[in-house]
C-alpha atoms as a PDB file:
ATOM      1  CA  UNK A   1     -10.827  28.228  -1.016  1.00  0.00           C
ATOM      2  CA  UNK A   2     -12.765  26.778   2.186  1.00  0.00           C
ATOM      3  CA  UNK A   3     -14.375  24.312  -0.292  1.00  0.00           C
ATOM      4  CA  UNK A   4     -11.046  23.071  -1.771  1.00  0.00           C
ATOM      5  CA  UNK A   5      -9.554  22.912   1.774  1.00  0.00           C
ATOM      6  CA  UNK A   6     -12.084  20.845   3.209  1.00  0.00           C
ATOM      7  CA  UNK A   7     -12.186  18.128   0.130  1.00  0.00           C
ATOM      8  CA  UNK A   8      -8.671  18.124   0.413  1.00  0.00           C
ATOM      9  CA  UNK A   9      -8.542  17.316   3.759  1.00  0.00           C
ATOM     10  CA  UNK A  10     -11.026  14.766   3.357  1.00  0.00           C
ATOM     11  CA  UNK A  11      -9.427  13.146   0.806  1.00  0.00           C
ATOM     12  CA  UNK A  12      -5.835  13.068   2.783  1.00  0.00           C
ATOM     13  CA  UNK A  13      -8.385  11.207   5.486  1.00  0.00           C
ATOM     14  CA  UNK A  14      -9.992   8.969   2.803  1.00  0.00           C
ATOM     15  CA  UNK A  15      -7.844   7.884   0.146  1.00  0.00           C
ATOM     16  CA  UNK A  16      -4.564   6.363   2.056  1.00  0.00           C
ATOM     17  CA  UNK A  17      -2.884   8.727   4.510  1.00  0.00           C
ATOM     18  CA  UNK A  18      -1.628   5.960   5.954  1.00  0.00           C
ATOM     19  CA  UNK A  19       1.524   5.675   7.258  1.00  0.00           C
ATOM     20  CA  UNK A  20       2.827   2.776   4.731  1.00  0.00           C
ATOM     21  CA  UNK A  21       6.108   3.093   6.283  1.00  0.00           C
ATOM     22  CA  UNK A  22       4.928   1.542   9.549  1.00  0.00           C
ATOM     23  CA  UNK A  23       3.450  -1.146   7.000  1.00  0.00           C
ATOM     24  CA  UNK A  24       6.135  -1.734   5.563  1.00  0.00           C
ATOM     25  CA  UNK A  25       7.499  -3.830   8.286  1.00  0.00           C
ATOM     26  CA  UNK A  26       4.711  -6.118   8.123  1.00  0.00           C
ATOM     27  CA  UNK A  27       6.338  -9.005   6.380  1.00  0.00           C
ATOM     28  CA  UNK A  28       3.895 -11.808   4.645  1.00  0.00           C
ATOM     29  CA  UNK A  29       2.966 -14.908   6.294  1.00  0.00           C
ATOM     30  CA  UNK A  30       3.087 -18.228   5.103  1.00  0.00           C
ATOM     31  CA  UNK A  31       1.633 -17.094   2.053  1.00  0.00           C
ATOM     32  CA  UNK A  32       1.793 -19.099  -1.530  1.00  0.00           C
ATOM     33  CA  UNK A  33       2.953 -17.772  -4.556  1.00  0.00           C
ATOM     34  CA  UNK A  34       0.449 -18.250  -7.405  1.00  0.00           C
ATOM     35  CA  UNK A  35       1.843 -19.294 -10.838  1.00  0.00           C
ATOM     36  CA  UNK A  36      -0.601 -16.541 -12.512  1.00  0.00           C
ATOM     37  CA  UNK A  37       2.018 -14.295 -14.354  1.00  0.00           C
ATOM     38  CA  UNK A  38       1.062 -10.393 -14.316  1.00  0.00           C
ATOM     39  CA  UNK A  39       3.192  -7.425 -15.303  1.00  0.00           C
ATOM     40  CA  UNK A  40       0.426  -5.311 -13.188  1.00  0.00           C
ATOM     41  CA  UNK A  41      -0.001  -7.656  -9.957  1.00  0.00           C
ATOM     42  CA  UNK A  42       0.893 -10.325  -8.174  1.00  0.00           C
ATOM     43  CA  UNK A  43      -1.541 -12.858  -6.107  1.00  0.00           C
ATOM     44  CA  UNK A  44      -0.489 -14.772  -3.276  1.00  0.00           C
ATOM     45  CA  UNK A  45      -3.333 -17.856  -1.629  1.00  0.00           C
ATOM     46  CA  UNK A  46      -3.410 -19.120   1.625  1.00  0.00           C
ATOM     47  CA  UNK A  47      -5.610 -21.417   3.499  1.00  0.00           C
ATOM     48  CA  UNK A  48      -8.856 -23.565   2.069  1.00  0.00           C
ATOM     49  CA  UNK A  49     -12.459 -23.088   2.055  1.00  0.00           C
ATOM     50  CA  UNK A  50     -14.438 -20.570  -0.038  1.00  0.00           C
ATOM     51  CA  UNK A  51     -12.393 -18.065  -2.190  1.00  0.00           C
ATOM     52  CA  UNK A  52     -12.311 -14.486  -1.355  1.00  0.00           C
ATOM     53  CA  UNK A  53      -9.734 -11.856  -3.082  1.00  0.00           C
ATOM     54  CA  UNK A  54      -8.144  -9.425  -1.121  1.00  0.00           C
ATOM     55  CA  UNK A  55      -7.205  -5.947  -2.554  1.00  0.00           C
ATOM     56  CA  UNK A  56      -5.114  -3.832  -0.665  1.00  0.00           C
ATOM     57  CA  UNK A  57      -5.365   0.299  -0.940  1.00  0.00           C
ATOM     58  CA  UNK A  58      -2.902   3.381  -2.456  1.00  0.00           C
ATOM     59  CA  UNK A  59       0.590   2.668  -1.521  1.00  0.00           C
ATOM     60  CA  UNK A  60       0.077  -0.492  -0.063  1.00  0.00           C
ATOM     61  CA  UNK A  61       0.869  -3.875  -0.666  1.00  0.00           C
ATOM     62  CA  UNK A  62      -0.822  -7.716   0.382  1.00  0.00           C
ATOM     63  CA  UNK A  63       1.351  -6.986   4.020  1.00  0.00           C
ATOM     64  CA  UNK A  64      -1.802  -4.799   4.951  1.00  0.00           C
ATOM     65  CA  UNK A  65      -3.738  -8.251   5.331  1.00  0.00           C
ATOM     66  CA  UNK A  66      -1.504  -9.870   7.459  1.00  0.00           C
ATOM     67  CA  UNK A  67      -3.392  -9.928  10.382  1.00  0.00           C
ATOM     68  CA  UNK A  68      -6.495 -10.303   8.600  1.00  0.00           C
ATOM     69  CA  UNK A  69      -5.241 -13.146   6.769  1.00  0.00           C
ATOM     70  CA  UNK A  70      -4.115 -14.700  10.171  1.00  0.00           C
ATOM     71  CA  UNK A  71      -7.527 -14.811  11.059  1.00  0.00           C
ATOM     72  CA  UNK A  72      -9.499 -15.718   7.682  1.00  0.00           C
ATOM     73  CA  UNK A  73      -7.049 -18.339   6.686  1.00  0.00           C
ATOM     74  CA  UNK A  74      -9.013 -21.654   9.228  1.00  0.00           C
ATOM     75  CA  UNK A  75     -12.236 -20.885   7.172  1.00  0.00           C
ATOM     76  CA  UNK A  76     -11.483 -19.313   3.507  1.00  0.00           C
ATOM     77  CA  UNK A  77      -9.046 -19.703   0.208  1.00  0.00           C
ATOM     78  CA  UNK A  78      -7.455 -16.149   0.212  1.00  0.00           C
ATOM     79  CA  UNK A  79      -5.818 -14.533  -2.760  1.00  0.00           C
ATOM     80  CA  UNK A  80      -4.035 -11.774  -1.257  1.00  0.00           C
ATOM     81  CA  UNK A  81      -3.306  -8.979  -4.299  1.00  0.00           C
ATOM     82  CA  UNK A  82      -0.356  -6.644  -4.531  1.00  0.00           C
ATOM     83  CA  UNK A  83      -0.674  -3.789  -7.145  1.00  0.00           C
ATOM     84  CA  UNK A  84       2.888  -3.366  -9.131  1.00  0.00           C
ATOM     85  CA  UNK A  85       4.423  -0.598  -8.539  1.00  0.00           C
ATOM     86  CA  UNK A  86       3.890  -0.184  -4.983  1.00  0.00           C
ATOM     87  CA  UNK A  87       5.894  -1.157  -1.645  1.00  0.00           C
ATOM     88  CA  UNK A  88       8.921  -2.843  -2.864  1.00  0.00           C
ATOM     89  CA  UNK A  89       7.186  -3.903  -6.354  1.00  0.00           C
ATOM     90  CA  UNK A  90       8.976  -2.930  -9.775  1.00  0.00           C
ATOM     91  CA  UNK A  91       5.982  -1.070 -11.186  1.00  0.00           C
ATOM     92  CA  UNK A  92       6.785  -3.078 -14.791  1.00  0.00           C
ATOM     93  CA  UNK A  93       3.791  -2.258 -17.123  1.00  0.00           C
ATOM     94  CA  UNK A  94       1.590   0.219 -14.145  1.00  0.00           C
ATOM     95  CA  UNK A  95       4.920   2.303 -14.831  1.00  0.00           C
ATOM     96  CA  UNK A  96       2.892   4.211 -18.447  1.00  0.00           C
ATOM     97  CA  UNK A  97      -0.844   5.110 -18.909  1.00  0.00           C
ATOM     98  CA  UNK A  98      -3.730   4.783 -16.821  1.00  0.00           C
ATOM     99  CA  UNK A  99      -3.811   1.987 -13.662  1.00  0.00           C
ATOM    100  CA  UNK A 100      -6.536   1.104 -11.645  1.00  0.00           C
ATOM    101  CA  UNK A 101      -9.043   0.072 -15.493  1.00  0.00           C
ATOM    102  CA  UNK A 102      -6.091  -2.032 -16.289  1.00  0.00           C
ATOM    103  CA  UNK A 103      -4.956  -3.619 -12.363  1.00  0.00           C
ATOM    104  CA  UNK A 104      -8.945  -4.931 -12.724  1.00  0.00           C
ATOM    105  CA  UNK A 105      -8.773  -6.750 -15.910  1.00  0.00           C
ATOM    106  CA  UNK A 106      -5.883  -8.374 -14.349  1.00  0.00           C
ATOM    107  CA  UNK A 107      -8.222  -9.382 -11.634  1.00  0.00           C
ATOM    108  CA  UNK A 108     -11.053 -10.711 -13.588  1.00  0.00           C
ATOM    109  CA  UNK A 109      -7.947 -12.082 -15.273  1.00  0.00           C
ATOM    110  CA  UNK A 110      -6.669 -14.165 -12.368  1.00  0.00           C
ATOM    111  CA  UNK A 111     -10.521 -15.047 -11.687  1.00  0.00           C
ATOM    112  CA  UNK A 112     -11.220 -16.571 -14.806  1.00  0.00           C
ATOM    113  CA  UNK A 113      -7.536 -18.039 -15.108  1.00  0.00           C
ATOM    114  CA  UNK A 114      -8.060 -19.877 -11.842  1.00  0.00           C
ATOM    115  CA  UNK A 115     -11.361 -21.045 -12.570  1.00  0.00           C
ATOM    116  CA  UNK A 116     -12.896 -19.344  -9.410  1.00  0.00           C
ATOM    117  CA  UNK A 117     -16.592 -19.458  -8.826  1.00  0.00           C
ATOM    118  CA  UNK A 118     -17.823 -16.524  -8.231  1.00  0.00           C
ATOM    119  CA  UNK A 119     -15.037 -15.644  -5.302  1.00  0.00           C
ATOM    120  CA  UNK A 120     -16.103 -12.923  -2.661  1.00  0.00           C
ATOM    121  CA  UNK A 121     -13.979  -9.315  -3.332  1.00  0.00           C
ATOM    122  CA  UNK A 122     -12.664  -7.513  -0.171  1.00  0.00           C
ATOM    123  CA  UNK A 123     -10.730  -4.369  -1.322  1.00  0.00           C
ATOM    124  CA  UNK A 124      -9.712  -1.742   0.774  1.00  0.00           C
ATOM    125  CA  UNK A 125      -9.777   2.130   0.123  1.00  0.00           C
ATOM    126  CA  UNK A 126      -8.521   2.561  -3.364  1.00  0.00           C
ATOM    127  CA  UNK A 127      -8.818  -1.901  -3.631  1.00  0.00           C
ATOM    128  CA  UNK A 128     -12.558  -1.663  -3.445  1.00  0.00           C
ATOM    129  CA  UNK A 129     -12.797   0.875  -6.407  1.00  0.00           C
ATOM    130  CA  UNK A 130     -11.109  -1.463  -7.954  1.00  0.00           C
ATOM    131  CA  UNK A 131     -13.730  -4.503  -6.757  1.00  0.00           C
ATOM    132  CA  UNK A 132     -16.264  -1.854  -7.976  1.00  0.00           C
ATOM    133  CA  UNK A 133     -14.931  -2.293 -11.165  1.00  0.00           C
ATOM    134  CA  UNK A 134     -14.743  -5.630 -11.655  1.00  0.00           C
ATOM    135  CA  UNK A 135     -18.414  -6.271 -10.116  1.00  0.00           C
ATOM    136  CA  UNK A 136     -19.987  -3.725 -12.479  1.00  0.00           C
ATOM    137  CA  UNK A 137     -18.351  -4.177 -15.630  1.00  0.00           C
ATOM    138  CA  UNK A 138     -18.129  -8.026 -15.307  1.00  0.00           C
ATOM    139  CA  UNK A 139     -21.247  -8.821 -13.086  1.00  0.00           C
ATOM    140  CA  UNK A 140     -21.177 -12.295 -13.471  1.00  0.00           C
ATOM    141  CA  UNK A 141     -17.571 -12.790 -12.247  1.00  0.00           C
ATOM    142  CA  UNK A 142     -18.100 -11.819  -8.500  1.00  0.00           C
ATOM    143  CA  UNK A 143     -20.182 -13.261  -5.996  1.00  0.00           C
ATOM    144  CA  UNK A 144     -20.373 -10.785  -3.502  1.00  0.00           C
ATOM    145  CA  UNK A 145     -18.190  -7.259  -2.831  1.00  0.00           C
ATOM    146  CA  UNK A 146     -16.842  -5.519   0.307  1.00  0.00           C
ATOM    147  CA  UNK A 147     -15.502  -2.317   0.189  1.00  0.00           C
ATOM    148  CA  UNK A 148     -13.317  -0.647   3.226  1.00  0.00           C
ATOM    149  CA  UNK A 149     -13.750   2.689   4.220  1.00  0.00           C
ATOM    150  CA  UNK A 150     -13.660   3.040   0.260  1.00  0.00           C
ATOM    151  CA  UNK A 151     -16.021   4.875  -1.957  1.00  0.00           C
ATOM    152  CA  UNK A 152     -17.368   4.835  -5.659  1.00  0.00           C
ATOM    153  CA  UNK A 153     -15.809   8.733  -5.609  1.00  0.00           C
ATOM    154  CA  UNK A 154     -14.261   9.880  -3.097  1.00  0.00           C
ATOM    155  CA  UNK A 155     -15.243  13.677  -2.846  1.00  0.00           C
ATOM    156  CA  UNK A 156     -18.661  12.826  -2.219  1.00  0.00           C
ATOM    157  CA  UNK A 157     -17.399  12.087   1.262  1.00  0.00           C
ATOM    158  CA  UNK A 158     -16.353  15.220   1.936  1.00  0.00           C
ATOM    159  CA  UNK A 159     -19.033  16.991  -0.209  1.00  0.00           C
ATOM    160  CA  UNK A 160     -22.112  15.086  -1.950  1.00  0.00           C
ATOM    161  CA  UNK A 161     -22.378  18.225  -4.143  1.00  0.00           C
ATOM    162  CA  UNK A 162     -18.698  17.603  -5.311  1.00  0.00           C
ATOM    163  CA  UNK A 163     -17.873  17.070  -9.268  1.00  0.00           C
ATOM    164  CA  UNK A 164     -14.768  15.794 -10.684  1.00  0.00           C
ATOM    165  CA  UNK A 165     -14.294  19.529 -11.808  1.00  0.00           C
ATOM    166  CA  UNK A 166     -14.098  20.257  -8.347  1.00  0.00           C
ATOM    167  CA  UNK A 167     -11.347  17.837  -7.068  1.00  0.00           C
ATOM    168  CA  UNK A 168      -9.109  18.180 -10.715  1.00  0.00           C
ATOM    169  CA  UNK A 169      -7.128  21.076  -9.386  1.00  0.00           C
ATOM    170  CA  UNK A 170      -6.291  19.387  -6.366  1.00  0.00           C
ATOM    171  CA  UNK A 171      -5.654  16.217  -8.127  1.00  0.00           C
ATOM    172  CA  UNK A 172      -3.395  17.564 -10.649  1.00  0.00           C
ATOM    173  CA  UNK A 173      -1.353  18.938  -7.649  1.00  0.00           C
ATOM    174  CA  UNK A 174      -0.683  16.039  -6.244  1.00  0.00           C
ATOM    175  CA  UNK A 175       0.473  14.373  -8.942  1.00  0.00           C
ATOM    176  CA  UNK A 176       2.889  16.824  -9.979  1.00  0.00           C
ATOM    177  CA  UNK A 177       4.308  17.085  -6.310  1.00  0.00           C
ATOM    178  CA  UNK A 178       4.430  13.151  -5.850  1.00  0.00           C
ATOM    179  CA  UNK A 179       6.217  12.905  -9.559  1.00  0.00           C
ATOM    180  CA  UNK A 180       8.574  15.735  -9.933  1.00  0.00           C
ATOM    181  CA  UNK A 181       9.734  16.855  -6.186  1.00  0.00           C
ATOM    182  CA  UNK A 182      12.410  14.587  -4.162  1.00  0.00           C
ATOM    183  CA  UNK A 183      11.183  13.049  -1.199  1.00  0.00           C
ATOM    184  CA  UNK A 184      12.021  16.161   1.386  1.00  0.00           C
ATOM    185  CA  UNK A 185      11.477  18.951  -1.057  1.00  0.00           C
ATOM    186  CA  UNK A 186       7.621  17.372  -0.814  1.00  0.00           C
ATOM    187  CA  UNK A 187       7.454  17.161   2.676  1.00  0.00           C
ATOM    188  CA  UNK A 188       8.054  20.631   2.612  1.00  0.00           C
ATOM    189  CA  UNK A 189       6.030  22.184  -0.339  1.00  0.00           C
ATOM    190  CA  UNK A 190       3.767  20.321   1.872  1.00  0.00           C
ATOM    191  CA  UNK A 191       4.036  22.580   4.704  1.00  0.00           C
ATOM    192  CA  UNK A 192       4.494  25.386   2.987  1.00  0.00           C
ATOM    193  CA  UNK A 193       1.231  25.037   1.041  1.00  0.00           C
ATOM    194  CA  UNK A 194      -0.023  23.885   4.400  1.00  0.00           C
ATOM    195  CA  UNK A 195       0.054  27.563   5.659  1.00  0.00           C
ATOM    196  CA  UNK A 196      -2.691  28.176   2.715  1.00  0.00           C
ATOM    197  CA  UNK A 197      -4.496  25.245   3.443  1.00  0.00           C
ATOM    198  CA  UNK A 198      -4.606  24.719   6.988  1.00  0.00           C
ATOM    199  CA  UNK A 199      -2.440  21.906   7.098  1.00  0.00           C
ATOM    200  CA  UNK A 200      -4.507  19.922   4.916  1.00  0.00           C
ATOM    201  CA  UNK A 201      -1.936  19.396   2.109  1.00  0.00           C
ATOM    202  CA  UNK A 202       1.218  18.154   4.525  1.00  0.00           C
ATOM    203  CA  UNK A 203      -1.328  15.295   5.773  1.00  0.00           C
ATOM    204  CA  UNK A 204      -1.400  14.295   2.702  1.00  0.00           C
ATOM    205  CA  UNK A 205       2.061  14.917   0.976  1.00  0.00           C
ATOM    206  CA  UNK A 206       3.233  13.957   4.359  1.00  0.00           C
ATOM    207  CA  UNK A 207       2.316  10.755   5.035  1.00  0.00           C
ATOM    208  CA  UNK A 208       1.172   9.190   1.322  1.00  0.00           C
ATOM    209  CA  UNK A 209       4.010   6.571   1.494  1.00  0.00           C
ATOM    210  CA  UNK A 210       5.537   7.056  -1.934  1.00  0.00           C
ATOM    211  CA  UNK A 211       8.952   6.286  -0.598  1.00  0.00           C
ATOM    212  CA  UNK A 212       8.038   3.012  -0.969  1.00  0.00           C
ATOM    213  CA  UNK A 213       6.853   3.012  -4.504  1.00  0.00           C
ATOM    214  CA  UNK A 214       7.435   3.967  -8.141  1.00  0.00           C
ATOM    215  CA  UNK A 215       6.722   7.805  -8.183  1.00  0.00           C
ATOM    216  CA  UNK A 216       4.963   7.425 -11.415  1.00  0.00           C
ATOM    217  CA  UNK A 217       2.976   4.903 -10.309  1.00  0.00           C
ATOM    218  CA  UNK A 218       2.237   6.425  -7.047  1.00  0.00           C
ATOM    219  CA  UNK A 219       1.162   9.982  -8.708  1.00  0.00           C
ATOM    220  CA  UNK A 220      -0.999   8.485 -11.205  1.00  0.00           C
ATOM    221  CA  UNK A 221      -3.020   5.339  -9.011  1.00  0.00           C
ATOM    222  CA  UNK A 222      -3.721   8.883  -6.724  1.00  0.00           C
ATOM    223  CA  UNK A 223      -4.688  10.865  -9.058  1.00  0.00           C
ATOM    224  CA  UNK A 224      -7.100   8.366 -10.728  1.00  0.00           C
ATOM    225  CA  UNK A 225      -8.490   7.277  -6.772  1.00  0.00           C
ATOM    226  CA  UNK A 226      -9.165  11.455  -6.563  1.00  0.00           C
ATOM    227  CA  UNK A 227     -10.658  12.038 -10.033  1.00  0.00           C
ATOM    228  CA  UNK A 228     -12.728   8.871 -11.161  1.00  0.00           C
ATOM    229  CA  UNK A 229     -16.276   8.596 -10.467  1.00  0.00           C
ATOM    230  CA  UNK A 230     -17.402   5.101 -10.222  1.00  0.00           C
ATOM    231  CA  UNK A 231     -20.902   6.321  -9.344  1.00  0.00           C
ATOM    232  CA  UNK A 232     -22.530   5.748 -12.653  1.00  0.00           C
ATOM    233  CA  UNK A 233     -21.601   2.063 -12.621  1.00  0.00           C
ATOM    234  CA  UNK A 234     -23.327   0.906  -9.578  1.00  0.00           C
ATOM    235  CA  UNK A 235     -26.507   0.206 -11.095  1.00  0.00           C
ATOM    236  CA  UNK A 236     -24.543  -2.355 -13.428  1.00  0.00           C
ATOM    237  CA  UNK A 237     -23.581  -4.342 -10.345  1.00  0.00           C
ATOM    238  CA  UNK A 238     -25.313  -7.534  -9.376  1.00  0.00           C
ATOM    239  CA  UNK A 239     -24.058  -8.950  -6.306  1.00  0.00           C
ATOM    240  CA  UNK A 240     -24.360  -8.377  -2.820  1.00  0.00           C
ATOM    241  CA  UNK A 241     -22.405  -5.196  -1.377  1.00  0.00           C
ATOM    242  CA  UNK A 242     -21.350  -4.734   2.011  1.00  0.00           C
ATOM    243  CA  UNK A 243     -19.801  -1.204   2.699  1.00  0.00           C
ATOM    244  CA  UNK A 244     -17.659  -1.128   5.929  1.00  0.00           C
ATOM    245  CA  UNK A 245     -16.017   2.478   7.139  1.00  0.00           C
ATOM    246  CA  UNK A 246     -14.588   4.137  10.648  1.00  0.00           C
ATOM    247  CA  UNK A 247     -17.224   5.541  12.871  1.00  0.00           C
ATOM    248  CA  UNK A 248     -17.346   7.660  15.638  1.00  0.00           C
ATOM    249  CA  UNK A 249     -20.472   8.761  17.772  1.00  0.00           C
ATOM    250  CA  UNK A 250     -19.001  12.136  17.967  1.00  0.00           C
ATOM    251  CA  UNK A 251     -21.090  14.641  15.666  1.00  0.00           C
ATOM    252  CA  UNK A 252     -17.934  17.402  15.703  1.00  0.00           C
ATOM    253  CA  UNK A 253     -15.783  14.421  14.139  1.00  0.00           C
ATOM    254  CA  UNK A 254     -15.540  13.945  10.495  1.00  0.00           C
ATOM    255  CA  UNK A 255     -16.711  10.333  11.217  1.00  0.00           C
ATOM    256  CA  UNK A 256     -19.765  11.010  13.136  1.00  0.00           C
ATOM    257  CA  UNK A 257     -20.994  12.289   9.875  1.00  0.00           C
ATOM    258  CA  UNK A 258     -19.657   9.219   8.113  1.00  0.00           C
ATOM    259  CA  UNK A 259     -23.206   6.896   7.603  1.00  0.00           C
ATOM    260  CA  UNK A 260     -25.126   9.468   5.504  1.00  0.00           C
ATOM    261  CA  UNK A 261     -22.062  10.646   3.324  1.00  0.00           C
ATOM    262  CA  UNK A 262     -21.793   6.346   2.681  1.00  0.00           C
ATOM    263  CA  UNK A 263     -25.624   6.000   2.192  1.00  0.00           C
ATOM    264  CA  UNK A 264     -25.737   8.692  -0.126  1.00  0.00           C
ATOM    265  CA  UNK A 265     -22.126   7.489  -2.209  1.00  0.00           C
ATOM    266  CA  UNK A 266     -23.679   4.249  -2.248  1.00  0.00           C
ATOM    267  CA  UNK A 267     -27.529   5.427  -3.669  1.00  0.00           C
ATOM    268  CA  UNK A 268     -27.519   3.707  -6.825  1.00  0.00           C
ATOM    269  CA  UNK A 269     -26.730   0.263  -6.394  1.00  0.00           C
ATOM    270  CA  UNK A 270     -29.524  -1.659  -8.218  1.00  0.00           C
ATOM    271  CA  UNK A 271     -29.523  -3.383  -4.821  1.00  0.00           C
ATOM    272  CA  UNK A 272     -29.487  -1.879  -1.600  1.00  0.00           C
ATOM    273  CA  UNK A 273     -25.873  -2.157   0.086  1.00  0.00           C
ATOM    274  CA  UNK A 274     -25.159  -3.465   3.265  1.00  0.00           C
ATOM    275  CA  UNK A 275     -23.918  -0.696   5.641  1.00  0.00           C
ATOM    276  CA  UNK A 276     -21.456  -2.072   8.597  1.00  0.00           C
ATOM    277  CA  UNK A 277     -20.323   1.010  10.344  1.00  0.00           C
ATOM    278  CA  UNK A 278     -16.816  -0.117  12.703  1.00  0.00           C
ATOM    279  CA  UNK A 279     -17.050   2.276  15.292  1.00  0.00           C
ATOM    280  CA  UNK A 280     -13.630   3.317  17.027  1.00  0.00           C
ATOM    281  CA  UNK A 281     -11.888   2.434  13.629  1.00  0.00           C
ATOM    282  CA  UNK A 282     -10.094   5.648  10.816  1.00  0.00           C
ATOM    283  CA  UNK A 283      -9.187   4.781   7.726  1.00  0.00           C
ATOM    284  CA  UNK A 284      -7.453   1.318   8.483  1.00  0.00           C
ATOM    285  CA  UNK A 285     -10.229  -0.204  10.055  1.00  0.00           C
ATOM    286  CA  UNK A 286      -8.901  -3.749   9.542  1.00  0.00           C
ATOM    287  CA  UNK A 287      -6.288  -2.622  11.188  1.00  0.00           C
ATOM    288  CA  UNK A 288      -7.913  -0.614  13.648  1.00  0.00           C
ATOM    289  CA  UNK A 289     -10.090  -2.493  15.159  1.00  0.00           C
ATOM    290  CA  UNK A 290      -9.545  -5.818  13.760  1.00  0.00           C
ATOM    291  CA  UNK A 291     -12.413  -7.946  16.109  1.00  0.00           C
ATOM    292  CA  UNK A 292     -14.991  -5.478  14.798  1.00  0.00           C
ATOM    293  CA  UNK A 293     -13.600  -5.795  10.969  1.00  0.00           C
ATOM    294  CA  UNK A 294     -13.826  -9.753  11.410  1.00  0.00           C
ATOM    295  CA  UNK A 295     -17.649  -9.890  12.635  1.00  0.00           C
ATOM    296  CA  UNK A 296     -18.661  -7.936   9.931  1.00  0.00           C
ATOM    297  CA  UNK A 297     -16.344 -10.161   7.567  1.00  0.00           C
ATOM    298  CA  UNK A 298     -18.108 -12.982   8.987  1.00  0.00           C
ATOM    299  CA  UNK A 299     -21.592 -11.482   9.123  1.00  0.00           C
ATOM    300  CA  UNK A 300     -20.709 -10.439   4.733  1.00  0.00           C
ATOM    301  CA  UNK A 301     -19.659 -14.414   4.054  1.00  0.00           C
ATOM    302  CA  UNK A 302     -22.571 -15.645   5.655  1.00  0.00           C
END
């Protein structure tokens, strides 16, 4: 039980309790729509220079950026990505079947589509297992990665010794409570399992976002973030990697532990990552501490 509390607690820390409601108000720039037709994302560009994609994380949408963008837009081509299916996004064809394998074909997709050279990836949380994807199964499409306080499988975070056998259970209840329970019946299975759990389960159920999102969509892009392990596929990956996460010089804080549980998710890249730690920043660290984010942004495009 202590085990399955503490990688569920980790993983209500590490893959999107974020309070997408807040986000929500966030409304896009002076963004451009593309004219690349997807029934599994959309891609907005903005500003000139060299191209760098954008993927937001679980429950989120390109709004996430927006201050980002504000900043990136004088020196790069952005091509901010919304997933389907989440924020106020008809979920079209992420509505049946599996997601995230799918959302990065579209990606490679819009890469190849667009006749992009080798664009940097920037993908937040559940976003940069999806740039893991795309840099490891089509190496030659990507010319450098950066992942945000994101990681090839999540558990290892919480645990290194963690299998996909360990996080199923946990997994499957989360999907079932995001896809079958109305919005305050879940908020409060989520407390009441949060008596058995220490709370752990209501941060998650509690703050996930699904509101704004397809339910289906929501349960099964969070179950897949929980329960794939992209580990195996890092070797495959040929570009440079820069891993960014939330820090904290406090050893009795989750994040004080944060740069070996990265240096060991990170182990087999054929190429040694680069490791920004953004100290001061949780799980939104663009968001967090957005001067910090930008340096290392800076330091990844060269």
């Amino acid at each position: 039980m202590q085990a399955r509390r503490d990688i569920l607690i980790g993983m209500a820390l590490a893959t999107g309790a974020l309070a997408t409601g807040a986000l929500a108000s966030l409304a896009p720039a002076a963004w451009a729509q593309t004219g690349f037709a997807s029934r599994r994302i959309t891609v907005e560009t903005r500003g000139q220079g060299p191209d760098v994609i954008l993927i937001p994380g679980l429950a989120s949408t390109a709004a996430v950026w927006r201050s980002t963008a504000d900043r990136m837009a004088g020196k790069y081509r952005l091509h901010l990505v919304s997933v389907r299916g989440f924020g106020e996004l008809a979920a079209q064809a992420n509505g049946e079947g599996a997601v995230l394998s799918a959302v990065a074909g579209e990606v490679l997709r819009y890469i190849t589509e667009s006749r992009l050279s080798q664009p940097a990836i920037i993908g937040h949380s559940m976003g940069g297992q999806i740039g893991l994807r795309v840099a490891s199964d089509w190496p030659w499409a990507v010319g450098r990665l950066m992942t945000v306080d994101s990681s090839p499988f999540f558990a290892a975070l919480i645990s290194p010794r963690a299998t996909v056998r360990d996080v199923e259970p946990i997994a499957q209840v989360a999907y079932q409570a995001i896809q079958f329970l109305g919005d305050e019946a879940l908020r409060t299975r989520g407390r009441e399992m949060g008596v058995e759990l220490g709370g752990a389960t209501d941060a998650l159920f509690g703050t996930i976002g699904w509101q704004g999102g397809d339910r289906q969509m929501l349960a099964q892009s969070l179950y897949e973030v929980m329960t794939v392990d992209l580990r195996p596929r890092l070797s495959r990956i040929t570009s440079p990697v820069t891993v960014v996460y939330g820090w904290s010089p406090d050893r009795n804080s989750p994040r004080g532990h944060a740069d070996d549980l990265f240096r060991g998710a990170y182990a087999r890249l054929a190429r040694p990552a680069t490791f920004e730690r953004i100290e001061g920043a949780e799980h939104m660290v663009m968001i967090d501490q957005p001067r910090r984010f930008m340096a290392a942004v800076d330091r990844f495009m060269g």
